[in-house]
Protein backbone atom coordinates (compact mmCIF):
# COMPACT_ATOMS: atom_id res chain seq x y z
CA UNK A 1 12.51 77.04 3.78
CA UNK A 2 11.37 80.18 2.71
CA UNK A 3 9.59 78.14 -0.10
CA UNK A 4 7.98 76.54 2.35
CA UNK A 5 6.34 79.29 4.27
CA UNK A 6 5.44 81.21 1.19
CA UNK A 7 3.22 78.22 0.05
CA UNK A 8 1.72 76.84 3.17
CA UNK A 9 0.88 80.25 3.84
CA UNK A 10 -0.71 80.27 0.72
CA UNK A 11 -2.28 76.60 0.96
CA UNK A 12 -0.44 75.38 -2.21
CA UNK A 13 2.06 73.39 -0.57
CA UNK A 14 -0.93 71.11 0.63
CA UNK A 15 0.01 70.59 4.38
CA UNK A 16 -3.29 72.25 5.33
CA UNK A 17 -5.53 71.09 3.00
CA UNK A 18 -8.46 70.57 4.93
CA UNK A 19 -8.71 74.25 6.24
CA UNK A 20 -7.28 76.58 3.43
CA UNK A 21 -10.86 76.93 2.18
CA UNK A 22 -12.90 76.01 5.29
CA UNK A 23 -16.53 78.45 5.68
CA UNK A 24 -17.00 80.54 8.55
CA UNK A 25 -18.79 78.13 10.61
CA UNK A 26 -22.11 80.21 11.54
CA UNK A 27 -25.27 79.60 11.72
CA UNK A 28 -27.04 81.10 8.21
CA UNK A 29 -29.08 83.89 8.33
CA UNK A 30 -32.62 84.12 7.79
CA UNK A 31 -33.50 83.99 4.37
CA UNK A 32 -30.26 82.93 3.04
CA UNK A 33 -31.54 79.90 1.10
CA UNK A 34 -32.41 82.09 -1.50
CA UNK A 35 -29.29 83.81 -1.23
CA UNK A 36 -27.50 80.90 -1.43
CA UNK A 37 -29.39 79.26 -4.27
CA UNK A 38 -27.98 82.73 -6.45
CA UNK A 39 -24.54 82.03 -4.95
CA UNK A 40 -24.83 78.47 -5.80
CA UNK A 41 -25.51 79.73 -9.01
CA UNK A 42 -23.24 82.16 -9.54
CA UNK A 43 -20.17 80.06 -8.55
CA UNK A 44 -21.35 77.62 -11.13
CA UNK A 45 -21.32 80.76 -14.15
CA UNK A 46 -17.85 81.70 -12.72
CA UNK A 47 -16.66 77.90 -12.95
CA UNK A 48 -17.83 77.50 -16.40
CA UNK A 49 -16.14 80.79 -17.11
CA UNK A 50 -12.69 79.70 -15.36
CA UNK A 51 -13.06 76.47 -17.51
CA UNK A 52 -13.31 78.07 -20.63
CA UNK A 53 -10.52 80.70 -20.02
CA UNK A 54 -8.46 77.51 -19.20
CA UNK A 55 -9.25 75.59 -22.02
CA UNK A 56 -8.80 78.70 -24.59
CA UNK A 57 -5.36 78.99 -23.25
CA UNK A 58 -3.98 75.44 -23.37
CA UNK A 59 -5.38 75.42 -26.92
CA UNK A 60 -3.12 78.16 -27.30
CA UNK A 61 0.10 76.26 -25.87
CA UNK A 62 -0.82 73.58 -28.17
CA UNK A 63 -1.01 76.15 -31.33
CA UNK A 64 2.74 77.31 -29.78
CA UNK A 65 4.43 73.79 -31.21
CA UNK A 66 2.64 74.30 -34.42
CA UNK A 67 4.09 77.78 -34.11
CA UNK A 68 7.78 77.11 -33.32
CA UNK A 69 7.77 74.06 -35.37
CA UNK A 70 7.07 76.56 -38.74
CA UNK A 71 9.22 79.14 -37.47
CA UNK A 72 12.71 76.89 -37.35
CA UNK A 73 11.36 75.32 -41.00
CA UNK A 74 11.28 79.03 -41.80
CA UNK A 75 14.69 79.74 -40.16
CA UNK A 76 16.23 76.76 -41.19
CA UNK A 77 15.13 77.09 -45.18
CA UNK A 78 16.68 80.97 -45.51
CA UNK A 79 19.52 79.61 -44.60
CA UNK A 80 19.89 76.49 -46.90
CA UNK A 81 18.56 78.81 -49.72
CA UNK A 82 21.45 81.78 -48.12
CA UNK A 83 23.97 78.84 -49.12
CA UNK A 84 22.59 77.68 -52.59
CA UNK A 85 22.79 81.36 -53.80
CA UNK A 86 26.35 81.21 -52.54
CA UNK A 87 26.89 77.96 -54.85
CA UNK A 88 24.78 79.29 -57.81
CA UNK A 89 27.25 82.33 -57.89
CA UNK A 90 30.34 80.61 -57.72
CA UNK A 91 29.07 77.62 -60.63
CA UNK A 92 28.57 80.83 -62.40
CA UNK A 93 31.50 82.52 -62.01
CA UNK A 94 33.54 78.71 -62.51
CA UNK A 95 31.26 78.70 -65.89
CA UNK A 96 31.82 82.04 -67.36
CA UNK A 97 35.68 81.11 -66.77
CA UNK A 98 35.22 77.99 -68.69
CA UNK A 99 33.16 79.87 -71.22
CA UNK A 100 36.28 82.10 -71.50
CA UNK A 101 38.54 79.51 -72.09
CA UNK A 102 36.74 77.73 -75.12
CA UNK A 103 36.29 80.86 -76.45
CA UNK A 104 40.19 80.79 -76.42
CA UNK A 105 40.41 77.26 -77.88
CA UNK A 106 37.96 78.15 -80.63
CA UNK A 107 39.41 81.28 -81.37
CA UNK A 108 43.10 79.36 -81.72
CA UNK A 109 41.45 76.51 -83.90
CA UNK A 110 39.83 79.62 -86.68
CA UNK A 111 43.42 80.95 -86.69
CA UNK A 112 44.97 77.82 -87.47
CA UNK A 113 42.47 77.63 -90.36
CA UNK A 114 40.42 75.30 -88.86
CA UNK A 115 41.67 72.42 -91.25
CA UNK A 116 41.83 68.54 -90.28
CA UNK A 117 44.97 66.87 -88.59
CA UNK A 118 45.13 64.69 -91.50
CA UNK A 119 44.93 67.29 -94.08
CA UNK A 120 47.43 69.46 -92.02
CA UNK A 121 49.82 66.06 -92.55
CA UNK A 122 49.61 65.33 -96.10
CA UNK A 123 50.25 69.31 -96.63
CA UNK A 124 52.79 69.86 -94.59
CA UNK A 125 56.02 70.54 -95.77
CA UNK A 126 57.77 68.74 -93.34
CA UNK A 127 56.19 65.72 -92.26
CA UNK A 128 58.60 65.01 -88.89
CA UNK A 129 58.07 68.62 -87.48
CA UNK A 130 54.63 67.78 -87.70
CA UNK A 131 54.99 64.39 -85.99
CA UNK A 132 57.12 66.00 -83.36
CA UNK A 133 54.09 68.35 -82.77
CA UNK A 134 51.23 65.90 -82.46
CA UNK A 135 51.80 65.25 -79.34
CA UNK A 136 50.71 68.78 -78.61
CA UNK A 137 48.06 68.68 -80.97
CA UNK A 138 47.11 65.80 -78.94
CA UNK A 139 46.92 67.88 -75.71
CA UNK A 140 45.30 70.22 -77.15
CA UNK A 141 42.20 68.51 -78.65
CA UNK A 142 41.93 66.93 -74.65
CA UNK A 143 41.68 69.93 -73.04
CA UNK A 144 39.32 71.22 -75.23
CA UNK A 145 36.99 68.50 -74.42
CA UNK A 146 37.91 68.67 -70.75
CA UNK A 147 36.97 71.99 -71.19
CA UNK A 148 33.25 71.02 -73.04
CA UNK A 149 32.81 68.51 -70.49
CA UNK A 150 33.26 70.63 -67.97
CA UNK A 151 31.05 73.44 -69.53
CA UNK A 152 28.18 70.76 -69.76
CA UNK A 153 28.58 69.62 -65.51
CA UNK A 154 28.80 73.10 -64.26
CA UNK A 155 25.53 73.99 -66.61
CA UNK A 156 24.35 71.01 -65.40
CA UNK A 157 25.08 71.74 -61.60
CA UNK A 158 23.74 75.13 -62.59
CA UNK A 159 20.15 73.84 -63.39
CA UNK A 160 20.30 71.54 -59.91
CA UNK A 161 21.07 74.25 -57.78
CA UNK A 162 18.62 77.01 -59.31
CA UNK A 163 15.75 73.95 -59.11
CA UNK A 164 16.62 73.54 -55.29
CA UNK A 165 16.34 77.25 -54.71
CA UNK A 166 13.27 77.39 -56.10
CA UNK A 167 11.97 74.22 -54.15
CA UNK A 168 13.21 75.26 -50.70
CA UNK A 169 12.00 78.98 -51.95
CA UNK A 170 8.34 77.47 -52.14
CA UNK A 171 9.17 75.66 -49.07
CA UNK A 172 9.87 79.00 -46.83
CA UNK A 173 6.43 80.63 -48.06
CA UNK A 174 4.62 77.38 -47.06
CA UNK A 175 6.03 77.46 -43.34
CA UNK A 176 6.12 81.13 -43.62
CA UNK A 177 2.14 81.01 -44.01
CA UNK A 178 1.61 78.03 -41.79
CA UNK A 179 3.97 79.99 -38.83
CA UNK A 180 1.35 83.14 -39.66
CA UNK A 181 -1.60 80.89 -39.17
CA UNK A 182 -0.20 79.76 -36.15
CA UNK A 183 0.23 82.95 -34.96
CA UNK A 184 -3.00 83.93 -35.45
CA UNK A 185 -4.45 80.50 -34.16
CA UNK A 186 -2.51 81.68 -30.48
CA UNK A 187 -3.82 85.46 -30.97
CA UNK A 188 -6.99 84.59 -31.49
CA UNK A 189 -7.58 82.33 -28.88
CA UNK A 190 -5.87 84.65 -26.57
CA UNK A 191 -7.82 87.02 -27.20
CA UNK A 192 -11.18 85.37 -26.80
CA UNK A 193 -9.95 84.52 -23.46
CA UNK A 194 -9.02 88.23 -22.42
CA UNK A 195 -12.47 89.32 -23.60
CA UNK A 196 -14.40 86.58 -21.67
CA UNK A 197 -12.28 87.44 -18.32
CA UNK A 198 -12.89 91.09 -18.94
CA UNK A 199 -16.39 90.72 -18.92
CA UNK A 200 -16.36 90.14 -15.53
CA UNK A 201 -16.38 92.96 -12.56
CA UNK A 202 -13.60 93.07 -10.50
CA UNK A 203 -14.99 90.88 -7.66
CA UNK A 204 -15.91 88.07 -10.06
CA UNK A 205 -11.82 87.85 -11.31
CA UNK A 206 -10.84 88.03 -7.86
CA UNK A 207 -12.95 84.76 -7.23
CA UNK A 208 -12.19 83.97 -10.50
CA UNK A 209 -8.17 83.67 -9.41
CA UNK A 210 -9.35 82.31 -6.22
CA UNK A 211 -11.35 79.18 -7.94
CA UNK A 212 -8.13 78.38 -10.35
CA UNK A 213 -5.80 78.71 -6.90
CA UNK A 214 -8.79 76.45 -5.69
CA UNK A 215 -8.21 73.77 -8.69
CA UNK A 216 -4.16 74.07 -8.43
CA UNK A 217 -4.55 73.20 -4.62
CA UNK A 218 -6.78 70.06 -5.26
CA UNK A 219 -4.47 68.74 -7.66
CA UNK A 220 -1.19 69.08 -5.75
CA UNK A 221 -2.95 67.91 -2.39
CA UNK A 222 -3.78 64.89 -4.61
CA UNK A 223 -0.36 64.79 -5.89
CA UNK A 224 1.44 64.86 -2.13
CA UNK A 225 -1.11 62.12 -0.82
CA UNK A 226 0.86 59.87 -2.76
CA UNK A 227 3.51 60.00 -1.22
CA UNK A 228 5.35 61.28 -4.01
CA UNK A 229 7.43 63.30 -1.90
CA UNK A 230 8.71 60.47 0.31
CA UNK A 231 10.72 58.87 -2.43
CA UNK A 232 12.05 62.86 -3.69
CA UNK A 233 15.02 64.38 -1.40
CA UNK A 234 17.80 65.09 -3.81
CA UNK A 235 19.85 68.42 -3.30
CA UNK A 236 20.69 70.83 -6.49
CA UNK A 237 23.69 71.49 -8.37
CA UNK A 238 25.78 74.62 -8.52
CA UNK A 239 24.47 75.52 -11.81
CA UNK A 240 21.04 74.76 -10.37
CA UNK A 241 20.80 77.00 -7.49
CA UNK A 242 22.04 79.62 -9.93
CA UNK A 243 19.49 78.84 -12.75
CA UNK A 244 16.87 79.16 -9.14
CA UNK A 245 18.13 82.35 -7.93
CA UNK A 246 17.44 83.87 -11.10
CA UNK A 247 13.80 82.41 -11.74
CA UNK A 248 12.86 83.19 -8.39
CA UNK A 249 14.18 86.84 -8.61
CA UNK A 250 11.77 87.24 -11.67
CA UNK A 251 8.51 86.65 -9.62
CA UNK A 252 5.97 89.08 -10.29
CA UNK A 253 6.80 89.96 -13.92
CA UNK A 254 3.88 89.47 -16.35
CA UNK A 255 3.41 86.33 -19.00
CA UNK A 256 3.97 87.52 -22.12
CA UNK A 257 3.15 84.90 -25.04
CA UNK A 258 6.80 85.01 -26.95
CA UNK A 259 8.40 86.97 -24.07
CA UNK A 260 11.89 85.85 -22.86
CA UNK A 261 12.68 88.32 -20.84
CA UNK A 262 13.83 90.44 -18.40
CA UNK A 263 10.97 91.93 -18.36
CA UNK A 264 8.93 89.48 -19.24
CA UNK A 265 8.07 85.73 -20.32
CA UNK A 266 6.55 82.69 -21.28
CA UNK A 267 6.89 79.60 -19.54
CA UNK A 268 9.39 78.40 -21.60
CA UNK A 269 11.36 81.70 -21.48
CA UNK A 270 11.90 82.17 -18.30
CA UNK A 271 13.20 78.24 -17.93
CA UNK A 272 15.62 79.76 -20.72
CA UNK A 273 16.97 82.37 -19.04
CA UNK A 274 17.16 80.89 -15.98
CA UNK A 275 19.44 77.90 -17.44
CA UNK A 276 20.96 80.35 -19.37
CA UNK A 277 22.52 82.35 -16.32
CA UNK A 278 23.31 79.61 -14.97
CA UNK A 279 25.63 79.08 -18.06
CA UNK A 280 23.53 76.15 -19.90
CA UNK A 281 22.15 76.86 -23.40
CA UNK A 282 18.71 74.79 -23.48
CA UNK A 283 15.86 74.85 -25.98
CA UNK A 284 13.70 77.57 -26.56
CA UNK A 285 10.40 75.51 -26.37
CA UNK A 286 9.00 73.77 -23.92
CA UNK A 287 8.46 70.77 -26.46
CA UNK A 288 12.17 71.05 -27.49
CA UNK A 289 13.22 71.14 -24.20
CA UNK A 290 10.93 67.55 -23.87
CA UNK A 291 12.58 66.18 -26.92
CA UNK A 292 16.08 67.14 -26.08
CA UNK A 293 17.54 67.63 -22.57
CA UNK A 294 18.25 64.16 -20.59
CA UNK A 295 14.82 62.66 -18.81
CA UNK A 296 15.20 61.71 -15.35
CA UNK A 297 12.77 59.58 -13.23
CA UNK A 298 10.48 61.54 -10.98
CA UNK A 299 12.03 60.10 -7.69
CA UNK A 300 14.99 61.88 -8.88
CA UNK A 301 14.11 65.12 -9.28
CA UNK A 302 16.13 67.56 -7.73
CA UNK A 303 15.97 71.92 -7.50
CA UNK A 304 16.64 73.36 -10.60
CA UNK A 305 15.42 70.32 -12.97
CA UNK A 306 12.09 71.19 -15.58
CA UNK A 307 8.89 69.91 -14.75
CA UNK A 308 7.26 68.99 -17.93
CA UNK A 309 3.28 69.61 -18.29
CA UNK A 310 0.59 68.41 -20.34
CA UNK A 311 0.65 65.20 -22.71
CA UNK A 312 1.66 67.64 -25.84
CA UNK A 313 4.69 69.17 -23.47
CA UNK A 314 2.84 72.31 -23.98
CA UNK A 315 3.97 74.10 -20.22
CA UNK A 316 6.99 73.97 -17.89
CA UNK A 317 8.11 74.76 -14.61
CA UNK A 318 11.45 74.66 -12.49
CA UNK A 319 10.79 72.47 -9.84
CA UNK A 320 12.31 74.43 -6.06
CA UNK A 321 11.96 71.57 -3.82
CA UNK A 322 9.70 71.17 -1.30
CA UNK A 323 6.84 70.01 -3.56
CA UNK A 324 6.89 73.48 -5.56
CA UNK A 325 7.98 74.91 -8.84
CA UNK A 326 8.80 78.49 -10.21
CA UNK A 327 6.73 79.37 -13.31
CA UNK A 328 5.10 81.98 -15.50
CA UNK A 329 1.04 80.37 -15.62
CA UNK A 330 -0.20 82.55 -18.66
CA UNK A 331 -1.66 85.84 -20.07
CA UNK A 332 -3.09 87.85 -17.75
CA UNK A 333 -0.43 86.28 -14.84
CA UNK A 334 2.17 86.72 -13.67
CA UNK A 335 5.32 84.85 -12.57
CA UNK A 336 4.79 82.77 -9.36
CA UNK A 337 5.44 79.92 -7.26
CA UNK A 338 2.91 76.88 -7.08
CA UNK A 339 2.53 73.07 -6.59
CA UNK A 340 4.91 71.00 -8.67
CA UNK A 341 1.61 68.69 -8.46
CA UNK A 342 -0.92 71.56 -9.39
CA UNK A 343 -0.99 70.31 -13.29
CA UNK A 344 -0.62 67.37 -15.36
CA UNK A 345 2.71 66.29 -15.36
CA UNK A 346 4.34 64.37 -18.35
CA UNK A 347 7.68 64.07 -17.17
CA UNK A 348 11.00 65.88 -15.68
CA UNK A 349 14.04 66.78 -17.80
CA UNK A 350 17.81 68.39 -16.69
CA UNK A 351 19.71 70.68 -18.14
CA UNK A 352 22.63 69.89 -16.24
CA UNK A 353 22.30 66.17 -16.92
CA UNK A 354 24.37 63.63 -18.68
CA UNK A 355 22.60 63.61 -22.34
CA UNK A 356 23.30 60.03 -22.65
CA UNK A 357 20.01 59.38 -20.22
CA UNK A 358 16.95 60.22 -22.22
CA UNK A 359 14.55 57.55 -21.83
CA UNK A 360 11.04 58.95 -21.75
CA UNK A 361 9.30 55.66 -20.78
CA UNK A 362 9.90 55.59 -17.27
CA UNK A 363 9.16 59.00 -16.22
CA UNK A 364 6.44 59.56 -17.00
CA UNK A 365 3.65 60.59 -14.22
CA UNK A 366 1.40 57.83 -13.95
């Protein structure tokens, strides 16, 4: 309920669309075509403005997959190459035993004159003790070519593991550079957003704020016409209203790009936390969270699930019921409630759910 006010009396929750933006219906005074032809203008600048802001910053979503996609290459390849230098040392270590131990042999064959079986036989003083020994003899020569064998698989091994290393090595600085390039790519295009939004005075971002609540309240009033809210009247779980309370309790706090909290986040942070007080691990990105946690059908949403944004799963939100989500928009905002409808909507995921259901076809927001 309180949901509810907050939004209608903000005119997000669409119930009255037709007057959350209505002019002061006056007569215009003298002289005001002029003034209205600059205004006319102007609004058009500021629009133009708004739409590139809003294009720099999904481009810098998108760059965020690129981003995290390097970064668990990155993570994933010091590991593996962690492990091989694990195995190189302990082929090594198995080797220079070895080594030790034909060293032995070879030292034990130079004592022993280093003279033929055969010769050893028809030399021999007494033939039977030397017949009683050839079984020995026999042993002998076997382990010592268990023991080259063995020398020749672990050098062997040796050369495998030391090429691997050096593969996934090369590996690492590739992501490593691609994940900086990334970063940049966001940074950059961050950036040139900030500087066109500070250009403006402080009366031209308050209209600026006003024209994207503007655009959010168009698409969610198009959204409820549908009647997508007829079909949508599920209750949450336990572990939902808990992963609610605490997304709801971070409203205010400022996006931070990277940012998971507590004081402050990204979209896809703050879903993380949120989940995670509620005592479900869940994906760091909002494009893992896509690929991994169970899809459910829109008609089933219920309060705590994740509204997924954006064909390239590049934004999400925590949908509160009543039409609305909890999420942190981007730079320069800060965490809020808004339409569920307010964005492009790919699809809704749970975190609670059975991970059996993940069929992406039919949820998908037509």
């Amino acid at each position: 309920m309180c949901t509810a006010v907050v939004l209608c009396a903000t005119g997000l929750l669409g119930a009255t669309a037709s007057t959350a933006y209505a002019d002061d219906p006056k007569d215009p005074p003298a002289g005001a075509g002029k003034a209205s032809g600059d205004a006319d203008a102007g609004a058009r600048h500021l629009d133009d403005v708004r739409k590139k802001i809003d294009a720099l910053y999904r481009k810098a979503e998108q760059a965020t997959d690129a981003y995290n996609a390097a970064k668990e290459q990155v993570e994933r390849q010091q590991k593996e190459i962690v492990k091989l230098a694990r195995t190189i040392d302990r082929t090594q270590h198995d080797l220079a035993a070895l080594k030790r131990q034909a060293g032995a042999l070879a030292s034990a064959q130079y004592r022993g004159g280093g003279l033929p079986a055969e010769a050893k036989l028809m030399l021999a003083s007494d033939p039977e003790a030397f017949l009683d020994n050839a079984t020995l003899a026999r042993k002998g020569q076997l382990a010592a070519k268990r023991v080259i064998s063995q020398l020749a698989h672990l050098q062997g091994d040796l050369q495998n593991y030391s090429d691997a290393a050096t593969d996934r090595w090369e590996q690492l600085e590739a992501n490593r550079k691609k994940k900086e390039s990334a970063r940049k790519d966001i940074e950059k295009k961050i950036d040139a957003a900030k500087e066109l939004e500070s250009r403006l005075a402080a009366k031209e971002k308050a209209r600026l704020q006003k024209l994207e609540d503007e655009a959010a309240f168009r698409e969610q009033q198009k959204w409820l016409d549908s009647g997508v809210l007829d079909e949508i009247s599920n209750k949450a779980s336990a572990a939902g209203r808990k992963a609610i309370s605490y997304a709801t309790a971070q409203l205010g706090k400022d996006y931070v790009w990277g940012a998971e909290g507590p004081d402050t986040f990204d979209c896809s942070g703050l879903t993380l936390r949120s989940w995670e007080h509620a005592g479900r691990t869940i994906p760091r990105t909002s494009q893992e969270q896509w690929r991994q946690l169970p899809h459910v059908a829109l008609q089933d949403m219920r309060p705590g699930d994740l509204i997924i944004y954006f064909s390239d799963a590049s934004h999400v939100g925590m949908y509160l019921g009543d039409g609305a989500i909890v999420h942190a928009p981007r730079p320069g905002r800060q965490v809020t409630i808004t339409g569920a409808g307010s964005m492009p909507i790919l699809g809704v995921v749970r975190p609670d759910g059975d991970p059996r259901h993940h069929d992406a076809d039919h949820v998908r927001d037509k």
